[in-house]
PDB file of N, CA and C in Angstrom:
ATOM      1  N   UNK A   1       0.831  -1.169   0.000  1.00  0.00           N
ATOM      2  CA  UNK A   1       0.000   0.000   0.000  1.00  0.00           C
ATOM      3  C   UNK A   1       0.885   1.244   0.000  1.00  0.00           C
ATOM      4  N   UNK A   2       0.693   1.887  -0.782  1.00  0.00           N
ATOM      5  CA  UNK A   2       1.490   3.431  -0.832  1.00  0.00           C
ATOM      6  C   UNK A   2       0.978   4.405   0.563  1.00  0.00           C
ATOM      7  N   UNK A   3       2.034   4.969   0.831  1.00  0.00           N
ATOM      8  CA  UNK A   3       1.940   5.958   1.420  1.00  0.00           C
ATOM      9  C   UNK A   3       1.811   7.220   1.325  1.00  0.00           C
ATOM     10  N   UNK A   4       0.293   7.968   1.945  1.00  0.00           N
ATOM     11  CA  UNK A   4       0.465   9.240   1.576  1.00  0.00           C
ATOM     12  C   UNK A   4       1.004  10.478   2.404  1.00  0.00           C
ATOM     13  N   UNK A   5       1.927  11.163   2.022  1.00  0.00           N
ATOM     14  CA  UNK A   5       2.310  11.922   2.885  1.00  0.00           C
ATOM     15  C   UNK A   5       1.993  13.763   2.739  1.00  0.00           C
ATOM     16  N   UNK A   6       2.227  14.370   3.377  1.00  0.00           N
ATOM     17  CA  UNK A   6       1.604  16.245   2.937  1.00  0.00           C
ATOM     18  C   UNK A   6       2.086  16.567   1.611  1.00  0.00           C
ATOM     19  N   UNK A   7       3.324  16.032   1.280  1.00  0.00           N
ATOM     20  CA  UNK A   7       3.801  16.168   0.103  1.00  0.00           C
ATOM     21  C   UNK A   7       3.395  15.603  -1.199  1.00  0.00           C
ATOM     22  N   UNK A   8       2.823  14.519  -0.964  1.00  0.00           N
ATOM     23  CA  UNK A   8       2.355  13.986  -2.236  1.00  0.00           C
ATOM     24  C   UNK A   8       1.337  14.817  -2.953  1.00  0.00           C
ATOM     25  N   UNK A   9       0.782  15.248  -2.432  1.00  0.00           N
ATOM     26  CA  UNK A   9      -0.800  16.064  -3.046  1.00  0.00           C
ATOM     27  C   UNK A   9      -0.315  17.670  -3.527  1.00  0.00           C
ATOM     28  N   UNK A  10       1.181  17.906  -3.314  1.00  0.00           N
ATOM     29  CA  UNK A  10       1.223  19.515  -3.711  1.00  0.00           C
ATOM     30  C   UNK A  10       1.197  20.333  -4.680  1.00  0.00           C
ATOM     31  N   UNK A  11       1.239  18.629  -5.904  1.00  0.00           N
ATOM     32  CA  UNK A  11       1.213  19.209  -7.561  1.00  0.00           C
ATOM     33  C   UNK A  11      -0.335  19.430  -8.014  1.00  0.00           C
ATOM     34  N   UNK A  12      -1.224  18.750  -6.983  1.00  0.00           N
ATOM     35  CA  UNK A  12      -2.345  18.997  -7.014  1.00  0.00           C
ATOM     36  C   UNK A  12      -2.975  20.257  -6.747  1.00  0.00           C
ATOM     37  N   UNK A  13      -2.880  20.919  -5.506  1.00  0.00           N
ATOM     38  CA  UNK A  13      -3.040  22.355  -5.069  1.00  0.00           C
ATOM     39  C   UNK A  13      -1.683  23.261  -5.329  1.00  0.00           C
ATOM     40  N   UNK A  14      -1.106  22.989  -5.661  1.00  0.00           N
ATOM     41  CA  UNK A  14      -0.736  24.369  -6.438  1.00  0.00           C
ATOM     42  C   UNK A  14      -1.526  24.291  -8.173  1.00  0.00           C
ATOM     43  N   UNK A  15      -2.069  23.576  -8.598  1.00  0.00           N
ATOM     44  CA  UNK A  15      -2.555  23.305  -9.774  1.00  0.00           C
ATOM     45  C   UNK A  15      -4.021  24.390  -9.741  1.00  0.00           C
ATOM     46  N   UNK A  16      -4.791  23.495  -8.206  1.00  0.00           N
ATOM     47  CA  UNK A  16      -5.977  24.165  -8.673  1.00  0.00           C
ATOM     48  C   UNK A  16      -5.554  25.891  -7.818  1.00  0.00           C
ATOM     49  N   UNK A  17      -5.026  26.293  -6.580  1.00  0.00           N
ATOM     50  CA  UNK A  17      -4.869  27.351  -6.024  1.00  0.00           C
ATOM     51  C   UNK A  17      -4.355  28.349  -6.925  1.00  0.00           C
ATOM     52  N   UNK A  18      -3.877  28.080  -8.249  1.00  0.00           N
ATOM     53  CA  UNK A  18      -3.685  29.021  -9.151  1.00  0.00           C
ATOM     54  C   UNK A  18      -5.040  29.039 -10.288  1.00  0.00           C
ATOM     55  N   UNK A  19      -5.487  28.316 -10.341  1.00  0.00           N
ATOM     56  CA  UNK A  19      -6.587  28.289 -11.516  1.00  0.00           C
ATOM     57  C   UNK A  19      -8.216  28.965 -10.398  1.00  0.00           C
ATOM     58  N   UNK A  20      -7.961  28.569  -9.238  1.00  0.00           N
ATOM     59  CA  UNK A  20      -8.897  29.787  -7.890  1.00  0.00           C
ATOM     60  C   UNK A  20      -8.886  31.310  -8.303  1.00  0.00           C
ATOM     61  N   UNK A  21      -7.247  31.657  -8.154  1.00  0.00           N
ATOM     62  CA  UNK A  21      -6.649  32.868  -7.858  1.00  0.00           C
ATOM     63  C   UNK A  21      -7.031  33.539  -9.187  1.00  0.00           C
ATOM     64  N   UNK A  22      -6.769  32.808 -10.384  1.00  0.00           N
ATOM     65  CA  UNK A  22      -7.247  33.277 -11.385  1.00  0.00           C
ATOM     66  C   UNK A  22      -8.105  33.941 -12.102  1.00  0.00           C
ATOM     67  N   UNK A  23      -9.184  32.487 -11.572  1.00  0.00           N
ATOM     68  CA  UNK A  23     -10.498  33.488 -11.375  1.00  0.00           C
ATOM     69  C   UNK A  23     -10.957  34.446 -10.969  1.00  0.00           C
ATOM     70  N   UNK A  24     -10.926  34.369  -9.712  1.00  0.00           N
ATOM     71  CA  UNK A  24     -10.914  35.269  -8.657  1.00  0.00           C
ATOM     72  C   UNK A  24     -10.356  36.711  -9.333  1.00  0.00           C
ATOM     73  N   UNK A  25      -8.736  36.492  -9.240  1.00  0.00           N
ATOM     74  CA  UNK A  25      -8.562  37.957 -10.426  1.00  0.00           C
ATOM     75  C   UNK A  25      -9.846  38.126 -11.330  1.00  0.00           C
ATOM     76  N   UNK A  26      -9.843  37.533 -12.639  1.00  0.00           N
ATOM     77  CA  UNK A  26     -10.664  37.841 -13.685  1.00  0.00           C
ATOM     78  C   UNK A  26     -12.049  38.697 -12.803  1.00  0.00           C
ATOM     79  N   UNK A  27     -12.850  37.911 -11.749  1.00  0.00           N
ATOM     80  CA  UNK A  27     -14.090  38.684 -10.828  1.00  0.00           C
ATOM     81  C   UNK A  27     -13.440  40.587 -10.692  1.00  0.00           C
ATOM     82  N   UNK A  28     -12.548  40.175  -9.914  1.00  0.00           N
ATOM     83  CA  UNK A  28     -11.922  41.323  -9.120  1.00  0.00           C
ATOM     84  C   UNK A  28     -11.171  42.379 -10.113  1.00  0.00           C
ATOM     85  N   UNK A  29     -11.647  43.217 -11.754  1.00  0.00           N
ATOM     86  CA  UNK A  29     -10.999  43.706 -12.296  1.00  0.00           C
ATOM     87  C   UNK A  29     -10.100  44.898 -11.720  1.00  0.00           C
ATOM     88  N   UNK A  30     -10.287  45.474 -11.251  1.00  0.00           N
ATOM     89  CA  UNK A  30      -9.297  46.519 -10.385  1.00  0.00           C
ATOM     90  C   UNK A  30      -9.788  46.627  -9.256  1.00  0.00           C
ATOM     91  N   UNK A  31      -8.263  46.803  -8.859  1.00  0.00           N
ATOM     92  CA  UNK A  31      -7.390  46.333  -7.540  1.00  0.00           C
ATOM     93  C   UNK A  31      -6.517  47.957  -7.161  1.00  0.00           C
ATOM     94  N   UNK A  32      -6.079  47.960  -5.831  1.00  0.00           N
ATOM     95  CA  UNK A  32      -5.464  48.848  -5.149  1.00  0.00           C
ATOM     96  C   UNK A  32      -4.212  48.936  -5.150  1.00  0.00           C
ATOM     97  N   UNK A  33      -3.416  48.283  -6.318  1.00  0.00           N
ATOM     98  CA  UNK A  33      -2.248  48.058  -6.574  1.00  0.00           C
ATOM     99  C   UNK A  33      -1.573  48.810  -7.526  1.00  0.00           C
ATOM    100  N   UNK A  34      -2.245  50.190  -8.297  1.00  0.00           N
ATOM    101  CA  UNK A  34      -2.233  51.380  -8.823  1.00  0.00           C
ATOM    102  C   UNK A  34      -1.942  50.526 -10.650  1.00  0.00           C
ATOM    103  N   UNK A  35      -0.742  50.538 -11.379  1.00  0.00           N
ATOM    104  CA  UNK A  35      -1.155  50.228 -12.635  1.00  0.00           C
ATOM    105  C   UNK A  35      -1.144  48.508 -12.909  1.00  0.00           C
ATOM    106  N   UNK A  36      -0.398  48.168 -11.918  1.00  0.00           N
ATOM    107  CA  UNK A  36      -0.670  46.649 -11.908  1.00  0.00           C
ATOM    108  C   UNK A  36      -2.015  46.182 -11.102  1.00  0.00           C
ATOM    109  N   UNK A  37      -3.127  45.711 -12.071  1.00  0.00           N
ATOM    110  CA  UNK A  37      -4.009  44.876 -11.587  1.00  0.00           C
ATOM    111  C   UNK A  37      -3.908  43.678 -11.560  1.00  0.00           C
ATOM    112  N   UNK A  38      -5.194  43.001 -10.207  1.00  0.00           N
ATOM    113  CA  UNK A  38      -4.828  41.821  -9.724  1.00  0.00           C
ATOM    114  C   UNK A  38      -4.927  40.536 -11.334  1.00  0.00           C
ATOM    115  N   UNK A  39      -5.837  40.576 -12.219  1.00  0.00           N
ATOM    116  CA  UNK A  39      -5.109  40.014 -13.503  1.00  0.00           C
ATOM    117  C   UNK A  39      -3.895  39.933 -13.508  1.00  0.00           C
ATOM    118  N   UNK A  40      -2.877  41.266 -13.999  1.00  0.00           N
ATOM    119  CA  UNK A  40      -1.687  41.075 -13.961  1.00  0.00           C
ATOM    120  C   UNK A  40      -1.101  40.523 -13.274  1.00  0.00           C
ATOM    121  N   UNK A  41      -1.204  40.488 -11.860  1.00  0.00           N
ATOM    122  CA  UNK A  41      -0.026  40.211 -10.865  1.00  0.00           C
ATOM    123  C   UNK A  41      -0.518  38.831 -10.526  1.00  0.00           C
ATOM    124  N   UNK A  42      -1.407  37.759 -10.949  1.00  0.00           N
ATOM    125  CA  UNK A  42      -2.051  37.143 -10.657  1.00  0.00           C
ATOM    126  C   UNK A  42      -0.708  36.147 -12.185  1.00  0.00           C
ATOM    127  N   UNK A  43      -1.440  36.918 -13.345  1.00  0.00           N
ATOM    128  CA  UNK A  43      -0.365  36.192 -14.581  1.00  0.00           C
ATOM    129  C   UNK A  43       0.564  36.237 -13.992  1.00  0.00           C
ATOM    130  N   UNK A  44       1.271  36.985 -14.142  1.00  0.00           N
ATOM    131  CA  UNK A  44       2.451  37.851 -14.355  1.00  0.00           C
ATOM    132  C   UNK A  44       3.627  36.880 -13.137  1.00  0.00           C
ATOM    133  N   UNK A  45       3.479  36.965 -12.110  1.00  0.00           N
ATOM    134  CA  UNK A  45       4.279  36.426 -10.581  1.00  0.00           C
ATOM    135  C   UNK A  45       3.048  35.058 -10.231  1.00  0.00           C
ATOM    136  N   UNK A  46       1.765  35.091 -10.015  1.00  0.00           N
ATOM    137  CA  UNK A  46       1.794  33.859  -8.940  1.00  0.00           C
ATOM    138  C   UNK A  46       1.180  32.860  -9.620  1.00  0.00           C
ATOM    139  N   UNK A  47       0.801  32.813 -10.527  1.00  0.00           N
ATOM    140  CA  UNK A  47       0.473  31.694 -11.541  1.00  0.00           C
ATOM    141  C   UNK A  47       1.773  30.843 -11.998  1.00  0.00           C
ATOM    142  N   UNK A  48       2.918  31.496 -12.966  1.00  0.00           N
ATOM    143  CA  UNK A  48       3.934  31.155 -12.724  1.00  0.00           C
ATOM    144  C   UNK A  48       5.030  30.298 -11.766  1.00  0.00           C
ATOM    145  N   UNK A  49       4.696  31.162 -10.541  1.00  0.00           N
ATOM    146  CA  UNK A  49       5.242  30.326  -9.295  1.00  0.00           C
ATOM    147  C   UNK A  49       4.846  29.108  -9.330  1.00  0.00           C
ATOM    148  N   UNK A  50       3.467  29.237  -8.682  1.00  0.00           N
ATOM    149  CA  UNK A  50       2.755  28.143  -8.647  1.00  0.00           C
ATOM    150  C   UNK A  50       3.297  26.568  -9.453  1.00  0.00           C
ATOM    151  N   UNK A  51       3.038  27.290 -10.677  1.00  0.00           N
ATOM    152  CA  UNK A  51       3.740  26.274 -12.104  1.00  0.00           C
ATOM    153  C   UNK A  51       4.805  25.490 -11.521  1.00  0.00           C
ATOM    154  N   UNK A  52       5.185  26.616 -11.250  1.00  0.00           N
ATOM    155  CA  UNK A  52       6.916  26.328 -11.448  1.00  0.00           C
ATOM    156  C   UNK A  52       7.078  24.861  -9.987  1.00  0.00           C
ATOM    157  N   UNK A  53       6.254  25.525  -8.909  1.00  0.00           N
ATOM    158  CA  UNK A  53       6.500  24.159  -7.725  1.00  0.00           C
ATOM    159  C   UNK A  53       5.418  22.847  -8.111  1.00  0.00           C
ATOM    160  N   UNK A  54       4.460  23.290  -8.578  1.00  0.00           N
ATOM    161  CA  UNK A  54       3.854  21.864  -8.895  1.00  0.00           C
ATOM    162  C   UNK A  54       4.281  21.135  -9.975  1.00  0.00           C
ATOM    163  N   UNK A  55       4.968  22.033 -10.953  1.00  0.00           N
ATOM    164  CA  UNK A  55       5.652  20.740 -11.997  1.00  0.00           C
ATOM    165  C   UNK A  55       6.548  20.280 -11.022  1.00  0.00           C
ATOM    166  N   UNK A  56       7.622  21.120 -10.443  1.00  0.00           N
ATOM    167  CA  UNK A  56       8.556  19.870  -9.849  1.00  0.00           C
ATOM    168  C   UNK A  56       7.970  19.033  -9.032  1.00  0.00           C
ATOM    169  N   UNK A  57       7.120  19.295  -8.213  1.00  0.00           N
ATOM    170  CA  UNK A  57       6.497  18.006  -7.412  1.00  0.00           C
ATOM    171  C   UNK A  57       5.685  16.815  -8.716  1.00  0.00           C
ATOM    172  N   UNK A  58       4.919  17.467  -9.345  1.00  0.00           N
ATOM    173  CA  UNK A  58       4.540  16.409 -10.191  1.00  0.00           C
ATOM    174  C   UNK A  58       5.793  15.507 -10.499  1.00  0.00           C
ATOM    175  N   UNK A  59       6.736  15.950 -11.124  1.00  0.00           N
ATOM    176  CA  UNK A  59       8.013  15.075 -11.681  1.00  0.00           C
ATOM    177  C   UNK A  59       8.647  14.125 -11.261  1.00  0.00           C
ATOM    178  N   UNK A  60       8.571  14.829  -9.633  1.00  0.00           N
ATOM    179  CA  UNK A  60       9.229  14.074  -8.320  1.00  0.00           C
ATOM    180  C   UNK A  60       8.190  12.661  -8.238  1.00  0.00           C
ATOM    181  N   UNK A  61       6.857  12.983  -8.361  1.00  0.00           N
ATOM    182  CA  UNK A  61       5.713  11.720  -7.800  1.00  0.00           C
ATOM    183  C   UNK A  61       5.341  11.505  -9.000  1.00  0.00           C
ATOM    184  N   UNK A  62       5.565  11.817 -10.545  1.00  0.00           N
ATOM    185  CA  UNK A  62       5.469  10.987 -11.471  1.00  0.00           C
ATOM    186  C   UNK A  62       4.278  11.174 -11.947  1.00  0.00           C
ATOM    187  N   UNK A  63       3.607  12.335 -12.296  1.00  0.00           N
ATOM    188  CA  UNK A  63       2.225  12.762 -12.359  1.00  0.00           C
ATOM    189  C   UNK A  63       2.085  13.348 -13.725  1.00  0.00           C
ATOM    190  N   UNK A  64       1.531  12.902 -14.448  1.00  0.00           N
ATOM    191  CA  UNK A  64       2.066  13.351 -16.268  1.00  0.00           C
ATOM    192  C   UNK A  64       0.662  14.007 -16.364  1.00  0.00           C
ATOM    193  N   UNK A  65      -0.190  14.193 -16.069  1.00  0.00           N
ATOM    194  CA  UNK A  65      -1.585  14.932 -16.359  1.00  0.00           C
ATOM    195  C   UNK A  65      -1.483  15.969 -15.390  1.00  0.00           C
ATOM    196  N   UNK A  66      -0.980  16.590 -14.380  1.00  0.00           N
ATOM    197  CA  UNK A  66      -0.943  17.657 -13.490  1.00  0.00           C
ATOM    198  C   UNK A  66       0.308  17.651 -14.037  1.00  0.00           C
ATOM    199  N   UNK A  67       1.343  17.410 -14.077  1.00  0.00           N
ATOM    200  CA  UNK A  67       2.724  18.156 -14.570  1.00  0.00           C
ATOM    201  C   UNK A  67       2.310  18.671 -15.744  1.00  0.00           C
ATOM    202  N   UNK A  68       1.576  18.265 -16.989  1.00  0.00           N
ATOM    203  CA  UNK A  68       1.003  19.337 -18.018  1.00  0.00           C
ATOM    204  C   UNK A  68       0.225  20.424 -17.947  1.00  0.00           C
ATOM    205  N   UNK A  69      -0.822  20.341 -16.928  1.00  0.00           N
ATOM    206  CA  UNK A  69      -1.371  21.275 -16.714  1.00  0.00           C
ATOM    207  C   UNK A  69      -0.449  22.231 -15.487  1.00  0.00           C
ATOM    208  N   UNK A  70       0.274  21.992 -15.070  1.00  0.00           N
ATOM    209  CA  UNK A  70       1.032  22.934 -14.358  1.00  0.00           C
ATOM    210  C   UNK A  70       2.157  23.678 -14.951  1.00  0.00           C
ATOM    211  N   UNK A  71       2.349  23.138 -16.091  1.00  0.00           N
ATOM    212  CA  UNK A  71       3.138  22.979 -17.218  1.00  0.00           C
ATOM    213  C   UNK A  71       2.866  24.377 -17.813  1.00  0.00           C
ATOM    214  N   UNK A  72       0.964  24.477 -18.190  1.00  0.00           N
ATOM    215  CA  UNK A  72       0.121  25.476 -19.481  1.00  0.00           C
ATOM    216  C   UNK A  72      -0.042  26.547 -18.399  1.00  0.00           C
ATOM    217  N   UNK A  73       0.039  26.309 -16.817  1.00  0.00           N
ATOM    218  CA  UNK A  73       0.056  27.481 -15.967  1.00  0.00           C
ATOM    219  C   UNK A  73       0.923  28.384 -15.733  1.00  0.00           C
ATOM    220  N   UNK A  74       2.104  28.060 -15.833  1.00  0.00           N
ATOM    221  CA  UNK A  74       3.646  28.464 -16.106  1.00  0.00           C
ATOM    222  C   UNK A  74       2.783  29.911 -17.095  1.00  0.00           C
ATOM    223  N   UNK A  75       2.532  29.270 -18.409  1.00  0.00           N
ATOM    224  CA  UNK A  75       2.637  30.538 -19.548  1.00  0.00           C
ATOM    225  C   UNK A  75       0.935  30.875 -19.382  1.00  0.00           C
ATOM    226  N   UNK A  76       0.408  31.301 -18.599  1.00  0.00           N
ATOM    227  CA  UNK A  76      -0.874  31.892 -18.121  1.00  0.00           C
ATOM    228  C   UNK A  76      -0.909  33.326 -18.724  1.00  0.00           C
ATOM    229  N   UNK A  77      -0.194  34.059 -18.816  1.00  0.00           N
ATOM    230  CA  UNK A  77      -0.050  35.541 -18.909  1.00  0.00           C
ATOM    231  C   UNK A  77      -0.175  35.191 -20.590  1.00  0.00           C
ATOM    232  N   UNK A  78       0.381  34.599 -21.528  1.00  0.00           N
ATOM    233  CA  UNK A  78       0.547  34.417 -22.625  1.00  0.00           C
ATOM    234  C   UNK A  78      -0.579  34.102 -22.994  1.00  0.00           C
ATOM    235  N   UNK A  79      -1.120  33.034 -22.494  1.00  0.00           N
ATOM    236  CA  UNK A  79      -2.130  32.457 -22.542  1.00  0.00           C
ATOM    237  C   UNK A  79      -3.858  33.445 -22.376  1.00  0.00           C
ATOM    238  N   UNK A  80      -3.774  34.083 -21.758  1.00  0.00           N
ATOM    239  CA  UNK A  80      -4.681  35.122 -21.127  1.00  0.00           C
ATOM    240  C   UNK A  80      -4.469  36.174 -21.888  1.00  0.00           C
ATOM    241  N   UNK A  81      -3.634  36.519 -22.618  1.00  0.00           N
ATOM    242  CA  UNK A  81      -3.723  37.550 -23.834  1.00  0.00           C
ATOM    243  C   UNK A  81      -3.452  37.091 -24.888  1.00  0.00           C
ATOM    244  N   UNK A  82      -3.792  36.436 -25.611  1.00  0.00           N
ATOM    245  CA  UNK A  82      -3.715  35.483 -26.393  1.00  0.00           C
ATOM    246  C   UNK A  82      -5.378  35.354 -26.762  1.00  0.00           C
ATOM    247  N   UNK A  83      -6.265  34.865 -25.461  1.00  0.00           N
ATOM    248  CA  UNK A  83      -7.897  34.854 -25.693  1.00  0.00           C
ATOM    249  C   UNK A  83      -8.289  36.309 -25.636  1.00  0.00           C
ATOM    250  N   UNK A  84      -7.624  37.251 -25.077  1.00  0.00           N
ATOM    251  CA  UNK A  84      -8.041  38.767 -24.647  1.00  0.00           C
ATOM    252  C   UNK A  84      -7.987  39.164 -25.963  1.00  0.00           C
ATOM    253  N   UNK A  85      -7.254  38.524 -26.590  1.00  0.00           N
ATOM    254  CA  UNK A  85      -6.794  39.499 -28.581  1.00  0.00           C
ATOM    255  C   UNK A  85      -7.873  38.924 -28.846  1.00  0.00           C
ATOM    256  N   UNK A  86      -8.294  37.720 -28.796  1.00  0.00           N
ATOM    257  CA  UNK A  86      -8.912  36.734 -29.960  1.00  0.00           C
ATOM    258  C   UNK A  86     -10.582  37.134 -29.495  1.00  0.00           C
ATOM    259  N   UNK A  87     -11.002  37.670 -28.590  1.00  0.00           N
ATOM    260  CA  UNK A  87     -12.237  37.960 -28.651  1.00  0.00           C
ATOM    261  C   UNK A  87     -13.079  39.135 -28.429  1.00  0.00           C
TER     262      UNK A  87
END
């Protein structure tokens, strides 16, 4: 039987705690953060982050469907203006 430990599950929530935050931005169009809005800083720094620790945990526990999608979270900002042009 495998063992689960706090660590195993972190490629998981950093997966969805950025795709939350996201939203959440998109609700919340301006923010008190003067020309950076929470969109931006949401792309821009913590989406990214995020990416960046749940792929390595995915990699570490061998998780090929959350390491991709943590993967397409990485380039969120790209991604998010990319649909912003297109519609």
């Amino acid at each position: 039987m495998k063992e689960t430990t706090g660590l195993s599950k972190v490629h998981k929530w950093t997966f969805f705690l950025g795709l939350v935050l996201l939203a959440l931005s998109y609700i919340g169009r301006y923010g008190a953060f003067g020309a950076l809005r929470p969109m931006g800083l949401t792309t821009v720094f913590i989406c990214p982050i995020l990416g960046l620790v749940g792929l390595g945990f995915s990699i570490r526990n061998r998780s090929l469907v959350f390491g991709l999608l943590n993967f397409i979270q990485i380039f969120s900002f790209f991604i998010v203006m990319w649909i912003g042009y297109h519609l």
